[in-house]
Protein backbone atom coordinates (compact mmCIF):
# COMPACT_ATOMS: atom_id res chain seq x y z
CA UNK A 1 -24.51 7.75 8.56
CA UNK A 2 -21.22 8.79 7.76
CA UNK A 3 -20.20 11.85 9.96
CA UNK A 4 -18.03 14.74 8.26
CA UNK A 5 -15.01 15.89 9.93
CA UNK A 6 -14.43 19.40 10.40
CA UNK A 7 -10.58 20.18 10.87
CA UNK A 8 -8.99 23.24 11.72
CA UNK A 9 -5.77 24.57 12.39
CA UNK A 10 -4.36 21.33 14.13
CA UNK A 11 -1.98 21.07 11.39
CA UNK A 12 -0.34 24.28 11.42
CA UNK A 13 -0.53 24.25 15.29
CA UNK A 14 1.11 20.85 15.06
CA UNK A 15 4.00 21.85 12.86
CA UNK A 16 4.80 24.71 15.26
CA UNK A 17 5.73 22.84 17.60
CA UNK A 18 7.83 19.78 15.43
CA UNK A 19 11.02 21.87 15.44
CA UNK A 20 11.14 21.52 19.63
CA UNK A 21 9.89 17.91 18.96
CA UNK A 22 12.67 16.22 17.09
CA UNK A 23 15.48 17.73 19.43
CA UNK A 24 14.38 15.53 22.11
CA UNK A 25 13.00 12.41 20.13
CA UNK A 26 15.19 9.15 19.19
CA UNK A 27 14.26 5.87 17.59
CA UNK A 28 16.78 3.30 19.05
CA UNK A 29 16.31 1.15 16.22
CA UNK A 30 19.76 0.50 15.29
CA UNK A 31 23.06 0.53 17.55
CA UNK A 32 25.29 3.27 17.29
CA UNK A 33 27.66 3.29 13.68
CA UNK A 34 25.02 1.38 12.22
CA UNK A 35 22.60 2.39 9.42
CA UNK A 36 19.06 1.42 9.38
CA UNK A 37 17.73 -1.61 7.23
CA UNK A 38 13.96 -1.71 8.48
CA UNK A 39 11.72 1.25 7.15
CA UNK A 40 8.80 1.89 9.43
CA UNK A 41 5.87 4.20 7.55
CA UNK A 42 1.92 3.97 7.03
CA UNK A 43 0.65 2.37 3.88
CA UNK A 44 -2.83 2.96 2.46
CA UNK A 45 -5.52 -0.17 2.34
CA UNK A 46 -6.03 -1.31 -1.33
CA UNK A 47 -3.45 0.80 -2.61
CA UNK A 48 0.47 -0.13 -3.58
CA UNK A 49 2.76 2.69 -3.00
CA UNK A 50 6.36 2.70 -5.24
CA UNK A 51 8.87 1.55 -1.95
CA UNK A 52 6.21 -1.29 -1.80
CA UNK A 53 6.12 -1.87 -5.42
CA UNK A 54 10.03 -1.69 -5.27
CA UNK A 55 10.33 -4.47 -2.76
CA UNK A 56 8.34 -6.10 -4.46
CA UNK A 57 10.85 -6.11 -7.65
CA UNK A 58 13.52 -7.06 -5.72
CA UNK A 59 14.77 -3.53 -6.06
CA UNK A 60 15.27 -2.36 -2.19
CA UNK A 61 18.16 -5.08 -1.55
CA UNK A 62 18.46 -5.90 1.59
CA UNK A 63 15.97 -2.93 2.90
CA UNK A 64 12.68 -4.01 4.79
CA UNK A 65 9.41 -2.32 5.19
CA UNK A 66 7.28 -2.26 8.21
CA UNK A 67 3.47 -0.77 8.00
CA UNK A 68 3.05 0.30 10.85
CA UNK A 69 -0.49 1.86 10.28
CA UNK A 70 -2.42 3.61 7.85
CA UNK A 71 -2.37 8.07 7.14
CA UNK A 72 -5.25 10.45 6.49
CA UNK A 73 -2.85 12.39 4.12
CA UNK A 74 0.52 14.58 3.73
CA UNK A 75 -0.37 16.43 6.37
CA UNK A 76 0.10 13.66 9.24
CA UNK A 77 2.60 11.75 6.85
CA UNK A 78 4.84 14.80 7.71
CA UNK A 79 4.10 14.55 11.27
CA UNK A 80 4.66 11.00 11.77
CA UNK A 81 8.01 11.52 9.95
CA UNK A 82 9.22 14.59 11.87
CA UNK A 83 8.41 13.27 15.00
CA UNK A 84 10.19 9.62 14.47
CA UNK A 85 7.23 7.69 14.43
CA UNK A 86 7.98 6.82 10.77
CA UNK A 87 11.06 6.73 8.81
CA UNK A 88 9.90 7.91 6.03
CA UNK A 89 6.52 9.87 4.02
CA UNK A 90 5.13 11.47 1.53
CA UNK A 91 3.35 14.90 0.97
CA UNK A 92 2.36 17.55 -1.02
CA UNK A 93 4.91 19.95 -2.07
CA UNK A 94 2.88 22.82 -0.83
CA UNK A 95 2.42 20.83 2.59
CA UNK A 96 6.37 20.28 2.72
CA UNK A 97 7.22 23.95 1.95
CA UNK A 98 4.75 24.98 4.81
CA UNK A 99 6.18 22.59 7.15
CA UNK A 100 9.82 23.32 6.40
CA UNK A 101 9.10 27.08 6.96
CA UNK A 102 7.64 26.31 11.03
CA UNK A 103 11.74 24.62 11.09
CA UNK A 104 10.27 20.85 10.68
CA UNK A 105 13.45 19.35 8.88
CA UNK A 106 12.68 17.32 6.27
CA UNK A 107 14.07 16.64 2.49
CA UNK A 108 12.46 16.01 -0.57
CA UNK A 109 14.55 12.58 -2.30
CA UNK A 110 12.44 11.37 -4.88
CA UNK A 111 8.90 12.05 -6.73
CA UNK A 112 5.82 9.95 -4.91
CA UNK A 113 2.64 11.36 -7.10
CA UNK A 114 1.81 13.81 -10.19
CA UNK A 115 -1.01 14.53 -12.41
CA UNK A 116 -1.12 13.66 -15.86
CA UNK A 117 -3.23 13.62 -18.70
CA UNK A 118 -4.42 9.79 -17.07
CA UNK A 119 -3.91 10.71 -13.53
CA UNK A 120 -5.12 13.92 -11.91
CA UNK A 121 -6.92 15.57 -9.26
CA UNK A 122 -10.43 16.67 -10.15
CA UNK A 123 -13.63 18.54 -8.68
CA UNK A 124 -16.57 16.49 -8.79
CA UNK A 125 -20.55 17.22 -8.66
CA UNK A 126 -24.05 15.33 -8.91
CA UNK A 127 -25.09 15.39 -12.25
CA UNK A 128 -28.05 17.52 -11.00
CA UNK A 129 -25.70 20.38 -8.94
CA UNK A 130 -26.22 23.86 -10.30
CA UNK A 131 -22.34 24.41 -9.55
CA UNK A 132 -21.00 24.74 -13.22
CA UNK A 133 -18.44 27.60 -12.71
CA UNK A 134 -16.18 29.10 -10.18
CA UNK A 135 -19.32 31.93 -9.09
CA UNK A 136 -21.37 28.81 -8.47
CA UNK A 137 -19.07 27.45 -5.59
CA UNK A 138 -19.87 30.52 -3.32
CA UNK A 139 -21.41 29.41 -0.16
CA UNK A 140 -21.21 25.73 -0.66
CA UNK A 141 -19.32 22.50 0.87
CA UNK A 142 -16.19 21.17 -0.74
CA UNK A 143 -14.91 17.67 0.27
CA UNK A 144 -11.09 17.26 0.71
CA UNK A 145 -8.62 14.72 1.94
CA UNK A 146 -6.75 17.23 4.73
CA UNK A 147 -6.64 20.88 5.14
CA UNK A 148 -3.40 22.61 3.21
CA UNK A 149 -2.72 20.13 0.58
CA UNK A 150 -2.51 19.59 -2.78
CA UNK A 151 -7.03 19.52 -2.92
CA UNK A 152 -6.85 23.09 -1.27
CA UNK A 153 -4.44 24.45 -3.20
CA UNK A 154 -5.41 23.40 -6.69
CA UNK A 155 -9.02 24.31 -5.84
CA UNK A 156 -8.07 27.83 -4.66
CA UNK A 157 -6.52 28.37 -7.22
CA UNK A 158 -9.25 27.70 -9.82
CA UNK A 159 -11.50 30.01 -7.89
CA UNK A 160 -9.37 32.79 -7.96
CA UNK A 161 -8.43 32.38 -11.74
CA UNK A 162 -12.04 32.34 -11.99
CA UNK A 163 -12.48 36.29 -10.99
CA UNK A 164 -13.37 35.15 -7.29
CA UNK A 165 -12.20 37.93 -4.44
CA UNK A 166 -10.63 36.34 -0.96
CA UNK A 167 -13.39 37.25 0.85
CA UNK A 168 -15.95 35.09 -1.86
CA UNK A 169 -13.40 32.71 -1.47
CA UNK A 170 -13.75 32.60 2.13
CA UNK A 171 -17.37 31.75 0.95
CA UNK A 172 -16.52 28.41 -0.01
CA UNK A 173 -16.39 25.82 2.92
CA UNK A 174 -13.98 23.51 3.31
CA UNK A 175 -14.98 20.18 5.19
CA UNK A 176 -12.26 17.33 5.54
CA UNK A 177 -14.06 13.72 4.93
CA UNK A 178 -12.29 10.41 4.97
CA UNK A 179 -11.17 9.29 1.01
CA UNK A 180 -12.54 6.11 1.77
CA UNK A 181 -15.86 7.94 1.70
CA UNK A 182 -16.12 10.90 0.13
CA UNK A 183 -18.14 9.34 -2.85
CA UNK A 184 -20.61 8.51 -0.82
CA UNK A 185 -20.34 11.54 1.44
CA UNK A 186 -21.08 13.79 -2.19
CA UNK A 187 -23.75 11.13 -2.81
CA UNK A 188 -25.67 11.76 -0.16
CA UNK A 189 -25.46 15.33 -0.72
CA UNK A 190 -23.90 16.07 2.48
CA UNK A 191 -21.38 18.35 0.38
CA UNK A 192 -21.66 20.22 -2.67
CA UNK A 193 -18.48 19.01 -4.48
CA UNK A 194 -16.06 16.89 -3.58
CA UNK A 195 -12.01 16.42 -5.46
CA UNK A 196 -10.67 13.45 -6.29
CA UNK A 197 -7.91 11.86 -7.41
CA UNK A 198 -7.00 8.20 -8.77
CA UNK A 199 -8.81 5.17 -7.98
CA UNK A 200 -11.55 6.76 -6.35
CA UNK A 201 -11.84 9.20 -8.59
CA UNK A 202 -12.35 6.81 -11.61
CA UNK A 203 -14.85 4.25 -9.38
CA UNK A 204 -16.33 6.96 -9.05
CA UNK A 205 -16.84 8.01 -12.62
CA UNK A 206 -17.59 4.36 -13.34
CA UNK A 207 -20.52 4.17 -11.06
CA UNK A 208 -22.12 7.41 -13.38
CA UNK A 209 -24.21 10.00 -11.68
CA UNK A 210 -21.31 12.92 -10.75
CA UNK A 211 -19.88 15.59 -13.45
CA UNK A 212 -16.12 16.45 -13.38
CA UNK A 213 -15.65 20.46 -12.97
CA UNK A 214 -12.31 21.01 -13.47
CA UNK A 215 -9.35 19.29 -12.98
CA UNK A 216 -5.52 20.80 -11.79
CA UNK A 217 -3.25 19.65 -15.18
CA UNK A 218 -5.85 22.59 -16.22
CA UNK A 219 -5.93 25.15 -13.80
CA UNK A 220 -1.82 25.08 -13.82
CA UNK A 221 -1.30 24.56 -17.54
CA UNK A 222 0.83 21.19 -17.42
CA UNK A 223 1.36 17.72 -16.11
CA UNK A 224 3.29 18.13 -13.00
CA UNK A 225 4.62 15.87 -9.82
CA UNK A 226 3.18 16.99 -6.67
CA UNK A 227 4.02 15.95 -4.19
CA UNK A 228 7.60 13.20 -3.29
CA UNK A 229 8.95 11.13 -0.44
CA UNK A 230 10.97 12.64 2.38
CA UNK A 231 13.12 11.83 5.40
CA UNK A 232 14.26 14.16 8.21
CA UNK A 233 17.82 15.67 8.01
CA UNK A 234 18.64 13.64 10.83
CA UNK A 235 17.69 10.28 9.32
CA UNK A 236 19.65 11.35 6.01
CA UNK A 237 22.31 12.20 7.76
CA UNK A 238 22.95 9.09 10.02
CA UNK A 239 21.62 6.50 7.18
CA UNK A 240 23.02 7.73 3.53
CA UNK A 241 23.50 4.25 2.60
CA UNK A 242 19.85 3.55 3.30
CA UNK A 243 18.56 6.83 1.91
CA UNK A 244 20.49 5.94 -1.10
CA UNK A 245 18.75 2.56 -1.75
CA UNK A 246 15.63 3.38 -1.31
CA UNK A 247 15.70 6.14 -3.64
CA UNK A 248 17.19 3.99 -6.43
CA UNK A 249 14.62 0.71 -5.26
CA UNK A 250 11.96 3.67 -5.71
CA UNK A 251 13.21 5.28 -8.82
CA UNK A 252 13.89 1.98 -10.59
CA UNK A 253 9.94 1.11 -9.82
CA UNK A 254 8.54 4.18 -11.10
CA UNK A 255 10.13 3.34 -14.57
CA UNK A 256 9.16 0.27 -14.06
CA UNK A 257 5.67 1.28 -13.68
CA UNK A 258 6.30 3.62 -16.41
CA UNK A 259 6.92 1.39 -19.48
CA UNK A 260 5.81 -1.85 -18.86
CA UNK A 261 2.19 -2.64 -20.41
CA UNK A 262 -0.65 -1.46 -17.87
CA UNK A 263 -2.52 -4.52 -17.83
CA UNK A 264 1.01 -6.22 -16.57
CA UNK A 265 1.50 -3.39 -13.99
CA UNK A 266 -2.00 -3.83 -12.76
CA UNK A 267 -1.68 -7.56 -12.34
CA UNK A 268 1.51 -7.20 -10.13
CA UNK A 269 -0.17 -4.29 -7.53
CA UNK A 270 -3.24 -7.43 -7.36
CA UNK A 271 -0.53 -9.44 -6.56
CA UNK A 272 1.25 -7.26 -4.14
CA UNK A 273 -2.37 -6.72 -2.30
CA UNK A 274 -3.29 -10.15 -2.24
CA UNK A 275 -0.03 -11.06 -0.44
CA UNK A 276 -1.30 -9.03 2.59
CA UNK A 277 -3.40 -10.29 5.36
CA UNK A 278 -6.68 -10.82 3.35
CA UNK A 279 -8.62 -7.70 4.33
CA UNK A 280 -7.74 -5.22 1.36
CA UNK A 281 -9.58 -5.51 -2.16
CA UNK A 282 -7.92 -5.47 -5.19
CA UNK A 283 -10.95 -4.29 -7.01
CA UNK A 284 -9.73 -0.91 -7.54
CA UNK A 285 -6.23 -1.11 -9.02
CA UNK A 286 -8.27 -1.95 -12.32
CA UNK A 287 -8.62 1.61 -12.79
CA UNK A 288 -4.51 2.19 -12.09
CA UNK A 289 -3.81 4.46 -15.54
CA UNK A 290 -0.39 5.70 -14.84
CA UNK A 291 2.48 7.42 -12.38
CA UNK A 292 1.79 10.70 -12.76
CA UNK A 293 4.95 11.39 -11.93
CA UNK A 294 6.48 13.79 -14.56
CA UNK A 295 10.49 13.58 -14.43
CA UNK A 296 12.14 10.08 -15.39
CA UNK A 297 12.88 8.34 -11.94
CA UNK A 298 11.26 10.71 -9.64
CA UNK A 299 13.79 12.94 -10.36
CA UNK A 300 12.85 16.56 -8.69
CA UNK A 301 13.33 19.83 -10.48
CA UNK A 302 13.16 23.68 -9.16
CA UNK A 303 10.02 24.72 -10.63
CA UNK A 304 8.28 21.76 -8.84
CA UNK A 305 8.62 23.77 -5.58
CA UNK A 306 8.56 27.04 -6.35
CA UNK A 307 5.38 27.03 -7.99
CA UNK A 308 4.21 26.59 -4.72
CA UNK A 309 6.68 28.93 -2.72
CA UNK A 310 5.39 31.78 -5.44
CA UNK A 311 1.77 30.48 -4.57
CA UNK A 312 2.68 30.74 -0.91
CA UNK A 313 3.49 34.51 -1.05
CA UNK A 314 0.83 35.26 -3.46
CA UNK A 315 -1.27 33.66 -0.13
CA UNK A 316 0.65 35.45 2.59
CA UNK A 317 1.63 32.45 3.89
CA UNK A 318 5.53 33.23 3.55
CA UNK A 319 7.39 36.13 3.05
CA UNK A 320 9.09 37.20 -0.22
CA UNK A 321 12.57 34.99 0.02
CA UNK A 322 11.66 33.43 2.96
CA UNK A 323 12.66 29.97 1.22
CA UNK A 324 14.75 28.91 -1.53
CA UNK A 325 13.64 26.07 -3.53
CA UNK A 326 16.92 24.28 -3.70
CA UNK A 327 17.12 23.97 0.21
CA UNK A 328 13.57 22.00 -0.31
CA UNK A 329 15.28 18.45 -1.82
CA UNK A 330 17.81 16.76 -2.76
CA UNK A 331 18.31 14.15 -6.23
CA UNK A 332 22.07 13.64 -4.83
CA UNK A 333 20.90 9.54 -4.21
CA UNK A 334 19.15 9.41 -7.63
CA UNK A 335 21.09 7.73 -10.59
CA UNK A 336 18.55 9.19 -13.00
CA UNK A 337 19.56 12.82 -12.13
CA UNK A 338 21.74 14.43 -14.79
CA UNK A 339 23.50 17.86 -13.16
């Protein structure tokens, strides 16, 4: 039996102490003068992320990227970045905002995941749950990926526009289980509700026997991108050039992904999977739909961070001009950016 994972405040404890962290840590992977050409980050099994689809298309140059291990979620993505053990990640834009706030120095370049009207984060019962409504989540178990990230957020954020108090919220228990089995985790009725997003949110929905609550394009009124890919200042700063390609390798691969037919999109991820060492299925990217990502090439706007800087404050996590959206990212290395 699958055992649930109860996580606490390791992340914001970890965070904390990032800032101290990357004064004292270096990489050594190229010789001083020289910029970086070999990406290290963690990939997800089954899945094909846009740098991977981009090299892939021929569209990092003479960039390389090394997996060097799989993430739980934005969360550790950030750590594994800020601490050097990756080049690069991705996160939720609430995640980022917190991070950058405890002095972990990392920028935003380019878009990595939205919701859409195809692709989007929902909540997720049995069929036979007597959850129907925001009341009905009081004292029961909610399934997410990772503590303070987009699943939190979003679900927050229906309770509360659904007349719930903070202390009802408080009510409602979060319990971090693995993605790889939440499905079953809900199934087995070891939680109450679980969100989900993507694949295994439509294998999911294919397999029958769960109702879909709500879902975030609702609760926040619009298609949005939620979360991009980052690098620390220091990386940036020492490796433009490299910064620079990847964006456009990335940004050229979301469009890609954007208007060529699905069924010709899907075929290529199979491909991309299959080209790896045999143990990931390709079963899943059937149900690929779409980016999700709302601005053309990943391009980042204002509003996509301070939604959550406003959310934030509304939270008491930060202070009232604490942060300033525009110190969050940067779309200097995108093409597709018109000032």
């Amino acid at each position: 039996m699958n055992k649930i994972v109860n996580k606490t405040a390791v992340f914001a404890i970890v965070i904390g102490l990032l800032g101290m962290v990357l004064a004292g840590c270096s990489d050594g992977k190229v010789q001083a003068g020289e910029e970086d050409k070999v990406l290290e980050y963690n990939s997800a099994p089954g899945n094909v992320s846009f740098p991977e689809l981009a090299l892939d298309l021929g569209y990092l140059g003479d960039l390389e990227l090394k997996s060097i291990g799989t993430t739980t979620g934005g969360p550790e993505s950030i750590q594994l970045t800020a601490t050097k053990q990756t080049d690069f990640g991705s996160a939720f834009n609430g995640a980022i905002i917190k991070s950058f706030s405890q002095n972990v120095r990392i920028k935003s370049v380019i878009g990595a995941y939205g919701s859409d009207k195809n692709t989007y984060i929902g909540a997720y019962v049995l069929d036979s749950s007597e959850i129907k409504a925001p009341k009905d989540f009081i004292g029961k178990k909610v399934g997410v990926n990772t503590l303070g990230a987009h699943l939190e957020f979003v679900l927050k954020d229906y309770l509360r526009k659904g007349g719930l108090t903070e202390k009802e919220i408080e009510q409602v228990t979060l319990v971090t289980i693995p993605s790889a089995n939440a499905e079953q985790i809900l199934r087995s009725k070891q939680i109450d509700s679980v969100l989900l997003g993507g694949i295994a949110r439509d294998l999911a929905l294919d397999r029958g026997g769960i109702v879909e609550i709500f879902k975030d394009i609702e609760v926040f009124n619009s298609e949005f991108t939620a979360g991009d890919y980052f690098f620390t200042d220091e990386y940036i700063k020492n490796n433009p050039s490299t910064v620079k390609q990847f964006v456009e390798g990335v940004a050229k691969a979301i469009e890609w992904a954007r208007t060529t037919p699905r069924e010709d999109v899907i075929k290529r991820l199979e491909t991309i999977v299959e080209k790896r060492d045999g143990k990931d299925k390709i079963g899943n990217l059937k149900f690929w739909k779409s980016t999700g990502i709302a601005q053309t090439g990943g391009v980042i706007t204002p509003d996509e961070y301070q939604v959550w800087i406003d959310w934030l404050v509304a939270n008491g996590d930060l202070k009232e001009g604490q942060l300033k959206a525009e110190n969050l990212y940067t779309n200097e290395f995108n093409s597709y950016y018109k000032p």
